[in-house]
C-alpha atoms as a PDB file:
ATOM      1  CA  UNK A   1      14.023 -15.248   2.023  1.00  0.00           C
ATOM      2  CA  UNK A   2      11.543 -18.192   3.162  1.00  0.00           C
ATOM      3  CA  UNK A   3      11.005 -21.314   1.046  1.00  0.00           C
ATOM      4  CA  UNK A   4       7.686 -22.440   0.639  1.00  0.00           C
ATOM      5  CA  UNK A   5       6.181 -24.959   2.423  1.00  0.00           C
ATOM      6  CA  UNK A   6       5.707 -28.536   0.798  1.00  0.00           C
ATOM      7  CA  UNK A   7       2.313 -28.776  -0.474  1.00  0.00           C
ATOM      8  CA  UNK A   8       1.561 -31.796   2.200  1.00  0.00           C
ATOM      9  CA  UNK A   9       2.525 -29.545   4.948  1.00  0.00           C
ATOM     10  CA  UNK A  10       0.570 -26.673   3.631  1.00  0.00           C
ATOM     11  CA  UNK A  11      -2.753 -28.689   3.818  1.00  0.00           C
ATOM     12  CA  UNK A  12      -2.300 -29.894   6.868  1.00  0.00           C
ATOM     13  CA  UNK A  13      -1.477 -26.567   8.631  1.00  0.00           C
ATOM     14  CA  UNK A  14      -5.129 -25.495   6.721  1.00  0.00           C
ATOM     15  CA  UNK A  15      -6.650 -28.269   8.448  1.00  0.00           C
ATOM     16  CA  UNK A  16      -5.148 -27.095  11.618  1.00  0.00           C
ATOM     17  CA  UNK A  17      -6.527 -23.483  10.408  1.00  0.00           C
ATOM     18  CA  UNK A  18      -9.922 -25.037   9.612  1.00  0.00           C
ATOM     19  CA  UNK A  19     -10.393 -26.491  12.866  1.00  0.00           C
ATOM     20  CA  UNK A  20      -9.270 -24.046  14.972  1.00  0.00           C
ATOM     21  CA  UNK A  21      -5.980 -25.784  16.031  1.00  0.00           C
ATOM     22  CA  UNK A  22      -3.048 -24.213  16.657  1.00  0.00           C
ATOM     23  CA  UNK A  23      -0.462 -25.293  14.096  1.00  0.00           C
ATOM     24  CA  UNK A  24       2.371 -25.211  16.051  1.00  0.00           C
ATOM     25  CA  UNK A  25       1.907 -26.440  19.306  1.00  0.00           C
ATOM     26  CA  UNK A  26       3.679 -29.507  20.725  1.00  0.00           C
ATOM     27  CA  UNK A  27       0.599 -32.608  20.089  1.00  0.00           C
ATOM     28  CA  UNK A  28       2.432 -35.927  21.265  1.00  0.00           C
ATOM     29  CA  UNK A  29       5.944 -34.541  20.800  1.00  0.00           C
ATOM     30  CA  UNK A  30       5.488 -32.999  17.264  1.00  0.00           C
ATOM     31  CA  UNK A  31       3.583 -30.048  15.572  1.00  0.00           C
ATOM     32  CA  UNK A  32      -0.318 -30.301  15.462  1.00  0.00           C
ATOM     33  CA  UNK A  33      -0.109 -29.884  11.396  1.00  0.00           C
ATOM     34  CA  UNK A  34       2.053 -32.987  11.639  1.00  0.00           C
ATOM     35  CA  UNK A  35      -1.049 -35.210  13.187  1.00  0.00           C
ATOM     36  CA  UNK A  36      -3.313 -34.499  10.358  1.00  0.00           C
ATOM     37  CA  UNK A  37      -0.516 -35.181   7.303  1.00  0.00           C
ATOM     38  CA  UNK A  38      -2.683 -38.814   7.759  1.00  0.00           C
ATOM     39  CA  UNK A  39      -5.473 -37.033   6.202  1.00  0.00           C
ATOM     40  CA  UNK A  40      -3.734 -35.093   3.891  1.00  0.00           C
ATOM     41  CA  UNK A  41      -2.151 -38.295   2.379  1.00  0.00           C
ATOM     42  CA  UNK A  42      -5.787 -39.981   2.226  1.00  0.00           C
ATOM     43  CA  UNK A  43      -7.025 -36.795   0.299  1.00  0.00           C
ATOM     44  CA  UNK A  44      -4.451 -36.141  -2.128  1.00  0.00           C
ATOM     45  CA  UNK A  45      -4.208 -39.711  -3.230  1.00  0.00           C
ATOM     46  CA  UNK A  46      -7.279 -39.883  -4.049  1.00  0.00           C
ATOM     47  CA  UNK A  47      -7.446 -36.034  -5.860  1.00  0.00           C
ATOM     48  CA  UNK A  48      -4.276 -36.728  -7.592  1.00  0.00           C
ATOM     49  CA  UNK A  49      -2.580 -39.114 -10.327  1.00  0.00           C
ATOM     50  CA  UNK A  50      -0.077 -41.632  -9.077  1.00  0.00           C
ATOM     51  CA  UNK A  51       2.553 -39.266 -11.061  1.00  0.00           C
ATOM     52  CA  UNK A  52       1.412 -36.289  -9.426  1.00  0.00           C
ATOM     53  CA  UNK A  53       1.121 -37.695  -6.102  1.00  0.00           C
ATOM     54  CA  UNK A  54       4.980 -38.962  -6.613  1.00  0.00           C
ATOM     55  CA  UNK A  55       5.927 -35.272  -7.461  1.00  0.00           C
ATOM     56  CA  UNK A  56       4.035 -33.599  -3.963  1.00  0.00           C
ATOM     57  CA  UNK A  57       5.840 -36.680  -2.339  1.00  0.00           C
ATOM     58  CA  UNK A  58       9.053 -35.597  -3.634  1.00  0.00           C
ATOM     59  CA  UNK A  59       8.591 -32.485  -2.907  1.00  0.00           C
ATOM     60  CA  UNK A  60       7.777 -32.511   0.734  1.00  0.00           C
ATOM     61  CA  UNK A  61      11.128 -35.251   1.074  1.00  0.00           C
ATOM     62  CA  UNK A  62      13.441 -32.278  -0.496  1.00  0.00           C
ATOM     63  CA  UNK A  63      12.478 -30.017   2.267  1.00  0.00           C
ATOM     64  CA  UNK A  64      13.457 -32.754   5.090  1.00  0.00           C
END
């Protein structure tokens, strides 16, 4: 069974989706999703409570 993708990750493969970027491929060394987690950050701080943005924080460190 697959686990679910942290909710940071999630958005920023959507952005990847959204733009027409491949998700996956190798951009500087590392994913593509991985180079827009900047803008997920910037997004869900500001959507989110500090408490909530704690829990999606902890979240995406358990799957690490």
């Amino acid at each position: 069974m697959r686990k679910t993708k942290p909710p940071r990750e999630r958005a920023a493969r959507a952005l990847c989706t959204s733009r027409g970027l491949p998700e996956n491929t190798k951009f500087e060394g590392r994913p593509m999703w991985e180079s827009l987690l900047l803008e997920v950050d910037i997004v869900l701080k500001a959507a989110l409570t500090p408490e909530e943005w704690a829990r999606i924080r902890g979240e995406d460190e358990s799957h690490d």
